[in-house]
Protein backbone atom coordinates (compact mmCIF):
# COMPACT_ATOMS: atom_id res chain seq x y z
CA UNK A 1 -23.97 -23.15 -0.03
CA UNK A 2 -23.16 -19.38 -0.79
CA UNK A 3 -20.14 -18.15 0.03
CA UNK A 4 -19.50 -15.97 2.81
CA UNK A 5 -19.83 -12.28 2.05
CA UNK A 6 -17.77 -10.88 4.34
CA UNK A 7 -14.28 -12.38 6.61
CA UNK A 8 -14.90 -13.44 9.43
CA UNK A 9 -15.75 -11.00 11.81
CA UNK A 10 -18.98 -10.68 13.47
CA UNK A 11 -20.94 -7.28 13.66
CA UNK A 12 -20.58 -8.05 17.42
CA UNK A 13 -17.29 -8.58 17.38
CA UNK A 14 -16.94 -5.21 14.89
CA UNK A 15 -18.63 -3.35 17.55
CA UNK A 16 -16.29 -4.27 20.29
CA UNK A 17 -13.16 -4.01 18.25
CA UNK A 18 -13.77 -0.36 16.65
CA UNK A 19 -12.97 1.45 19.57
CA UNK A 20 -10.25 -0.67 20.87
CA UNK A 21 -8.38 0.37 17.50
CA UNK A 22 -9.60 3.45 17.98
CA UNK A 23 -8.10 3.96 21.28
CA UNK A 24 -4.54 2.25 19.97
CA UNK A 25 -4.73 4.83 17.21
CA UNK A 26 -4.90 7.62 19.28
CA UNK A 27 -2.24 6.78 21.46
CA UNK A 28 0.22 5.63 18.74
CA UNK A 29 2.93 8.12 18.04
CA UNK A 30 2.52 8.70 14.59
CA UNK A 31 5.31 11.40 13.98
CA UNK A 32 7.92 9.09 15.46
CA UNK A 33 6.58 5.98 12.91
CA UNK A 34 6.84 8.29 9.69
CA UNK A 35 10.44 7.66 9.22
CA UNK A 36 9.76 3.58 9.27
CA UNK A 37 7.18 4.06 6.23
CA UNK A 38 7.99 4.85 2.77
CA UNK A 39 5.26 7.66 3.12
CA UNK A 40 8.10 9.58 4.53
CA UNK A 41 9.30 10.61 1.59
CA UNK A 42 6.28 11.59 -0.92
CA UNK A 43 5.60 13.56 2.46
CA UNK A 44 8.25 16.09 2.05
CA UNK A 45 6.43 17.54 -1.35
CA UNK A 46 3.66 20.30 -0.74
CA UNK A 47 2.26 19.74 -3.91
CA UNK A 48 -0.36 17.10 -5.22
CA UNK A 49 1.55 16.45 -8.32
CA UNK A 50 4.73 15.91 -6.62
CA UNK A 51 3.03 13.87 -4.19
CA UNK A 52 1.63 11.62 -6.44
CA UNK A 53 4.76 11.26 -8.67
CA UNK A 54 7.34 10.53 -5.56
CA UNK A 55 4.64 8.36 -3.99
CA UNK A 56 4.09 6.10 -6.91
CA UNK A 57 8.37 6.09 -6.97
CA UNK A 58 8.40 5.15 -3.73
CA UNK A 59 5.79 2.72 -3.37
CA UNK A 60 6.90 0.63 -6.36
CA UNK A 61 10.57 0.05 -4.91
CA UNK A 62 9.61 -0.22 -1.39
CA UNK A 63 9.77 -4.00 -1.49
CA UNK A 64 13.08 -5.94 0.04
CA UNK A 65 15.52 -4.15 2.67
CA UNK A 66 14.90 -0.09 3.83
CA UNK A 67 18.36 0.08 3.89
CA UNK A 68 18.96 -0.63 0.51
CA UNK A 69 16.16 0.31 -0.95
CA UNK A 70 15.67 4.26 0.84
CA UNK A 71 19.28 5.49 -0.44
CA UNK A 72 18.43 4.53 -3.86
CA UNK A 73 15.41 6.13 -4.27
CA UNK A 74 16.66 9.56 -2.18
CA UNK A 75 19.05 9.60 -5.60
CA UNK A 76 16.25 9.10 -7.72
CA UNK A 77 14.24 12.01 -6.32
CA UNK A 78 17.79 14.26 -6.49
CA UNK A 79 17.85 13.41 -9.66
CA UNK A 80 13.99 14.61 -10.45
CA UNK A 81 15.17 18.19 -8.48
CA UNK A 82 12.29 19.60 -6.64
CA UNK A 83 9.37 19.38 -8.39
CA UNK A 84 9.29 15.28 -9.97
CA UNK A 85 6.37 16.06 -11.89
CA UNK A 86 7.49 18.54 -13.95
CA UNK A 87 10.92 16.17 -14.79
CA UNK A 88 8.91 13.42 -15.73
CA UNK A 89 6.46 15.23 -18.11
CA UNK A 90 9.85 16.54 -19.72
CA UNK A 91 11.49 13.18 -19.33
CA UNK A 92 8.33 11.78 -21.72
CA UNK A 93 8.62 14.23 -24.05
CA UNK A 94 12.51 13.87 -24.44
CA UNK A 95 13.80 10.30 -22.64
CA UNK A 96 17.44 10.24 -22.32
CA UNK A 97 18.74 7.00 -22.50
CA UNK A 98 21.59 7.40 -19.74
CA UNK A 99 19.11 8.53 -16.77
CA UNK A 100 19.51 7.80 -13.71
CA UNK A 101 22.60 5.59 -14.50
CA UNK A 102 23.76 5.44 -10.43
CA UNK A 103 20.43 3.65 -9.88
CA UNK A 104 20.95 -0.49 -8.55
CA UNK A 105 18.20 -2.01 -6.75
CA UNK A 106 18.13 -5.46 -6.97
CA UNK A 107 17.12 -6.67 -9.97
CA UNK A 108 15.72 -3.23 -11.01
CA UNK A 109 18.01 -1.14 -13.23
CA UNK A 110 18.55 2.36 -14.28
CA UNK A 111 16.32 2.03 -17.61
CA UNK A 112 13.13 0.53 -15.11
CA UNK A 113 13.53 3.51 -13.51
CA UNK A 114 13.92 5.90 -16.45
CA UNK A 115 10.97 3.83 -18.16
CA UNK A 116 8.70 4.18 -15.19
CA UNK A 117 9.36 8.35 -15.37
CA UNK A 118 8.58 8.65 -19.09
CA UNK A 119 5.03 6.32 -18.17
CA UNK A 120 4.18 9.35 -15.49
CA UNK A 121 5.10 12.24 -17.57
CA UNK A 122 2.69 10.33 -20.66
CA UNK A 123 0.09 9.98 -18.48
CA UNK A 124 -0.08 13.73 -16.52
CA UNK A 125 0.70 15.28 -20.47
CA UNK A 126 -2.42 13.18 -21.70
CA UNK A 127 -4.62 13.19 -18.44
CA UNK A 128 -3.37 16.46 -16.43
CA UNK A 129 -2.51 13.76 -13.31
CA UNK A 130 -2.14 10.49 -12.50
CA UNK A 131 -5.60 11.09 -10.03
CA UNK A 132 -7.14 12.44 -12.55
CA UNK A 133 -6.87 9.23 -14.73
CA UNK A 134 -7.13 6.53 -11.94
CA UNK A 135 -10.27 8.02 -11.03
CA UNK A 136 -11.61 8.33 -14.71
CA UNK A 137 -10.88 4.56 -15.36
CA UNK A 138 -12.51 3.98 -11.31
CA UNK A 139 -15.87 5.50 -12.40
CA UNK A 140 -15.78 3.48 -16.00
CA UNK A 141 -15.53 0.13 -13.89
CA UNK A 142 -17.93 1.61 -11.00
CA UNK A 143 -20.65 2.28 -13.97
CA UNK A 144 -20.43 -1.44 -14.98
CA UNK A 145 -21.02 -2.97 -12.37
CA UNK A 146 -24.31 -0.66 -11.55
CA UNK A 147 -27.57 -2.48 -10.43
CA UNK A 148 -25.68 -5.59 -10.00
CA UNK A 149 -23.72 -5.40 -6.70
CA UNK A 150 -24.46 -3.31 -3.57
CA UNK A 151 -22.86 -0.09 -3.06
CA UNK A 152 -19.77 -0.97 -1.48
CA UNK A 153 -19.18 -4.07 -3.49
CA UNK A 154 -19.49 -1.45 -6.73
CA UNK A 155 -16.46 0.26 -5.20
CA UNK A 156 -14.73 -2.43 -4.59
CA UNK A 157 -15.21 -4.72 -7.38
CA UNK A 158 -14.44 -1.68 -9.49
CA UNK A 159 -11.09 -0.45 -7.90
CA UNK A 160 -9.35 -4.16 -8.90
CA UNK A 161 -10.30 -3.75 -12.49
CA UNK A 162 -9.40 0.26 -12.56
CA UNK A 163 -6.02 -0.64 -11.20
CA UNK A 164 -4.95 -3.21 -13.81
CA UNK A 165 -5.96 -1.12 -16.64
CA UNK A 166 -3.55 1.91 -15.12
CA UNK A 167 -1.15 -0.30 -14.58
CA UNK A 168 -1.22 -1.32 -18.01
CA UNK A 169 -1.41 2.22 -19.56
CA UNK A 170 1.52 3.36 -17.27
CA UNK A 171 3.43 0.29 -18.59
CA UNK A 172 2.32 0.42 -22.07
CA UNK A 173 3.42 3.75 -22.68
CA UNK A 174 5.12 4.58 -25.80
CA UNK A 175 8.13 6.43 -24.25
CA UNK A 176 8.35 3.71 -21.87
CA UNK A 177 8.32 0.82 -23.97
CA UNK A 178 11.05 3.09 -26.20
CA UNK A 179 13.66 3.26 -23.42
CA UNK A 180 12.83 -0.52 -22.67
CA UNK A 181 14.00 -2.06 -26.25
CA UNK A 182 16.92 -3.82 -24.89
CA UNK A 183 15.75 -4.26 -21.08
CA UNK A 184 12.85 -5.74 -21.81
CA UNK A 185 9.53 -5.17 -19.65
CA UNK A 186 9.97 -7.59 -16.62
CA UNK A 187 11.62 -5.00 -14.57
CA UNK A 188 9.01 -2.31 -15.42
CA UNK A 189 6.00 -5.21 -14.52
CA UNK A 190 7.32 -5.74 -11.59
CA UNK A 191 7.43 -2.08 -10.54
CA UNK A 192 3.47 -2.03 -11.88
CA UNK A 193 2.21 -5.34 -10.96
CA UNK A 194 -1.14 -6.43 -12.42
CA UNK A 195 -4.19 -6.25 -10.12
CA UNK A 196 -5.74 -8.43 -12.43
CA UNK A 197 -3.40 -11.45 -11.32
CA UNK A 198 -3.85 -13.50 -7.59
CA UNK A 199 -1.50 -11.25 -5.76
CA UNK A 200 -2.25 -8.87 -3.23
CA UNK A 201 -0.45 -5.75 -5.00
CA UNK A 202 0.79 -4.21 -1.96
CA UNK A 203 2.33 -1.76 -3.02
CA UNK A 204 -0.33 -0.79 -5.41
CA UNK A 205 -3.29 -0.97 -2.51
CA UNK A 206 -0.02 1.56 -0.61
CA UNK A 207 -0.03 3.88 -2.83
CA UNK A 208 -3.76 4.13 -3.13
CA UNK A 209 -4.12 4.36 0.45
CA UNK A 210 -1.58 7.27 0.35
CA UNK A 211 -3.32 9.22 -2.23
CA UNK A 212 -6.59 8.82 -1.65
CA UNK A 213 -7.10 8.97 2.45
CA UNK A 214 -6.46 12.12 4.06
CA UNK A 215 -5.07 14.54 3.87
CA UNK A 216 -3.75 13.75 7.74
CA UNK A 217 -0.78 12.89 10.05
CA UNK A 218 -0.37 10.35 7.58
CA UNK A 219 -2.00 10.16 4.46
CA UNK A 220 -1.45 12.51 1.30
CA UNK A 221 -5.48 12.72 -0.19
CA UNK A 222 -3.57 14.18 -3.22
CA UNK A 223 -6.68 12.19 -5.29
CA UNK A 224 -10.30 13.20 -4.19
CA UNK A 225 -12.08 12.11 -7.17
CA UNK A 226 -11.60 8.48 -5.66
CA UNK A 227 -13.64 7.43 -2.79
CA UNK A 228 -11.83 6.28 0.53
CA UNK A 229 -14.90 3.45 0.58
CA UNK A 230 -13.33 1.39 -2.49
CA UNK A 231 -9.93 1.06 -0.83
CA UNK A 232 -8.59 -2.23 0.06
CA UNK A 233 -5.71 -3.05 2.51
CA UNK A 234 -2.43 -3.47 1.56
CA UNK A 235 -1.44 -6.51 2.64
CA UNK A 236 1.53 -7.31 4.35
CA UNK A 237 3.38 -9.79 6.05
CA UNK A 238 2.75 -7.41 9.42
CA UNK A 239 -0.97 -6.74 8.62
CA UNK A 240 -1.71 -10.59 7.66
CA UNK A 241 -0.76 -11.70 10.59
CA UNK A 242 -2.47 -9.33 13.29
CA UNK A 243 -5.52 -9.49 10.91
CA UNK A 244 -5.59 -13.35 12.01
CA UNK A 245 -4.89 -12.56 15.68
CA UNK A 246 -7.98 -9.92 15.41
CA UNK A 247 -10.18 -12.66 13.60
CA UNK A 248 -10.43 -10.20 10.36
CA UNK A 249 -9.61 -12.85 8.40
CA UNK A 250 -8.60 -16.90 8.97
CA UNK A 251 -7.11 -16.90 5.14
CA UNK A 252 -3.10 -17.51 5.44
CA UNK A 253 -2.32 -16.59 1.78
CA UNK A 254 -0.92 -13.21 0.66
CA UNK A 255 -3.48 -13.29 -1.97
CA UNK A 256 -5.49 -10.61 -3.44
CA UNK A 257 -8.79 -12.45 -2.19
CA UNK A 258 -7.13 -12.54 1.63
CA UNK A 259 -6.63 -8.28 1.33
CA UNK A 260 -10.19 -8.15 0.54
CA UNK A 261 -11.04 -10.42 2.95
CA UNK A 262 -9.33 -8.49 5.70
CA UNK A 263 -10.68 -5.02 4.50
CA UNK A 264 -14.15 -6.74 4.23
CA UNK A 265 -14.34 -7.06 7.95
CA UNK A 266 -12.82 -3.61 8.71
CA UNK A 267 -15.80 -2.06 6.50
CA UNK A 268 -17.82 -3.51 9.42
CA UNK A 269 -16.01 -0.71 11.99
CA UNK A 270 -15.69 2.01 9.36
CA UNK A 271 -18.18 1.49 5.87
CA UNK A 272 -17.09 4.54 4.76
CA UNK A 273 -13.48 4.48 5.82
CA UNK A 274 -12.11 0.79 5.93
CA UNK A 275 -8.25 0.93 5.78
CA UNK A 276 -8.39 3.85 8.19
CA UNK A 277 -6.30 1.25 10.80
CA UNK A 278 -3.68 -0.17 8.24
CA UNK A 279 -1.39 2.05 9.38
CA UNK A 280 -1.85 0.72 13.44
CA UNK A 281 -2.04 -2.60 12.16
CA UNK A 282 1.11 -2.63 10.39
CA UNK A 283 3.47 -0.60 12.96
CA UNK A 284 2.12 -2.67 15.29
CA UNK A 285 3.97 -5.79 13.90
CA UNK A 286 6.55 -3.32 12.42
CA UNK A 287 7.23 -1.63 15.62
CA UNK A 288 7.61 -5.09 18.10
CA UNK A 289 4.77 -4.18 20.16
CA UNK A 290 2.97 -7.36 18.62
CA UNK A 291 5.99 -10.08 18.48
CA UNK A 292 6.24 -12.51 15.98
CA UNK A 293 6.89 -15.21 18.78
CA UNK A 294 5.18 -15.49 22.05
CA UNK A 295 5.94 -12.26 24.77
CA UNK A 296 3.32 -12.25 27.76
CA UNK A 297 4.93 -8.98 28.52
CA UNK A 298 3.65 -7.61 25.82
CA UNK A 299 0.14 -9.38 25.94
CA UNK A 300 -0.63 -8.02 29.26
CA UNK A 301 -0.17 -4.46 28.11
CA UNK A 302 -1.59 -4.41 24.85
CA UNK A 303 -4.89 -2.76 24.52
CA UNK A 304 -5.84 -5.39 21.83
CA UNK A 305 -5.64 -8.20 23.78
CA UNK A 306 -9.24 -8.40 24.28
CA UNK A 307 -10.13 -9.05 21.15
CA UNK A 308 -7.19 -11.36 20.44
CA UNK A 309 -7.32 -14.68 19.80
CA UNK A 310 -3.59 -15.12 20.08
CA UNK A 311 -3.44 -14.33 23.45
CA UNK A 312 -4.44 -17.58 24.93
CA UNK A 313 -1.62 -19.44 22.50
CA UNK A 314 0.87 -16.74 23.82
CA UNK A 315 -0.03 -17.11 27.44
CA UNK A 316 0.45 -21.22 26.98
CA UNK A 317 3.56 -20.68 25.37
CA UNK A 318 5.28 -17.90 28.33
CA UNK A 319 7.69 -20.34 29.34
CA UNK A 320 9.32 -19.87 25.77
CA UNK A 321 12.15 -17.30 25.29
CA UNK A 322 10.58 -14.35 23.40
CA UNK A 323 12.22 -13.23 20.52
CA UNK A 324 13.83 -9.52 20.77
CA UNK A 325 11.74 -7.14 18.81
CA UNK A 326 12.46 -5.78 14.85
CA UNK A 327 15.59 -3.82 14.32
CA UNK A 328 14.79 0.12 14.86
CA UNK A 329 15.47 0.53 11.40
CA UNK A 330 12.78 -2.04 9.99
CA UNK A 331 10.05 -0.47 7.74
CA UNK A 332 7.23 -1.60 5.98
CA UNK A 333 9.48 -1.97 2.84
CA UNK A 334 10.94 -4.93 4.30
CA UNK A 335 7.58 -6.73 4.41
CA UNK A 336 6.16 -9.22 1.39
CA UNK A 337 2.97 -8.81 -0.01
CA UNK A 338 3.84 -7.56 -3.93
């Protein structure tokens, strides 16, 4: 038997969810939920190449605790002054060794960090911006896979492919790899994951969605030349989780093949548009609003309940003690998914 094109979410079921999410995005108060998302911070630049410089910084640490991990990269932006872009094409052109020597981040050290600003200033000297490349190696992969998929399966089986050959450029890069002789590459790989491997690249599919949706209350759309269509989730502990309540998906792994799983069946509420609810999905999880344990409380009131299938498990389990909701200062950071 063929397998399944899409998750598993009906068109009937698409049709009856779409505005339900619509209606949860409307009333969610997006200002307030900035300052729990590492978008916060690429926000505060008005420019596209700032944007895309401090967003790629702050997507690739945003893994582990927000309370570790913001401070550290508010001195790494300091450090940049106010325009990143500009200190990182001058960082590639002259790397000092000794950068950014008050960075600690878990296992990621100062020479990561300096290695990861000469691979952005190589790239935007070479390529003018990081959107401008992505998008060039996007249409390469789009024009191989012509004639033999359907138009939205083009996008998407080209994005995967365009991401681990950026990846690889940014951590190939000669000034990189320079400032890297005694480090070695691990930290820099796992700063630029490969897209190519089984994980879901998070933080990748993040920064993507940052970049390339938008511009809105949210997103940057810093990168035009790369069509919202061929996005796929980025998928977190938060988003994996609802996605299962919401029957976009009944795959439990944080896999690559579970993301597109999950943005499979949001293409069936928005084919142009599919990760337009990540950012509902997540803060709902992030946010306590959708508990991890059972809270009838919070069943009865949310305006997904309708179309959840964990609201029958919750109701059986009321007599159980809910668990109090996330720490205020939880953000998506502190979620898994690479």
């Amino acid at each position: 038997m063929a397998p399944r094109r899409y998750g598993p979410l009906s068109a009937s079921r698409a049709r009856a969810l779409a505005p339900l999410l619509a209606r949860v995005e409307r009333g969610l108060d997006t200002a307030a939920r900035i300052g729990f998302d590492p978008v916060e911070l690429p926000r505060r630049y008005g420019a596209p190449a700032d944007q895309e410089v401090a967003g790629l910084f702050a997507a690739a640490l945003a893994y582990g605790r927000a309370d570790l991990f913001k401070p550290q990269l508010e001195r790494v932006l300091a450090e940049m002054g106010a325009s990143p872009a500009r200190f990182c094409e001058a960082f590639a052109r002259a790397p000092r060794p000794g950068a950014f020597a008050d960075f600690r981040y878990r296992f990621n050290q100062p020479a990561d960090v300096a290695a990861l600003a000469a691979a952005v200033g190589h790239v935007r000297v070479l390529h003018g911006s990081l959107g401008d490349r992505f998008a060039a190696l996007f249409r390469e992969e789009q024009a191989a896979v012509v004639g033999t998929r359907p138009p939205h399966a083009r996008q998407g089986g080209a994005l995967r492919p365009a991401l681990a050959r950026f990846a690889r450029e940014l951590r190939e890069a000669p000034p990189a790899r320079a400032l890297l002789t005694r480090r070695g590459p691990r930290g820099l790989a796992h700063l630029l994951p490969d897209a190519s491997l089984a994980g879901a690249c998070k933080r990748w599919n993040l920064y993507l969605r940052w970049m390339v949706r938008g511009p809105d209350a949210v997103d940057l759309g810093a990168w035009p030349g790369v069509p919202r269509s061929a996005l796929v989730v980025p998928l977190d502990t938060h988003v994996a989780r609802i996605a299962r309540h919401l029957r976009l998906t009944r795959r439990t792994d944080m896999t690559w093949r579970t993301a597109e799983e999950i943005t499979e069946s949001l293409r069936r509420l928005d084919p142009e548009d599919p990760v337009r609810f990540d950012f509902v999905l997540c803060h709902l999880g992030m946010s306590g609003a959708c508990p991890l344990r059972s809270d009838p409380a919070c069943c009865e009131v949310c305006q997904l309940s309708a179309a959840c299938r964990g609201r029958v498990r919750r109701a059986a389990g009321s007599r159980r003690r809910p668990a109090p909701p996330p720490p205020a200062a939880a953000t998506r950071a502190d979620s898994s998914g690479g």
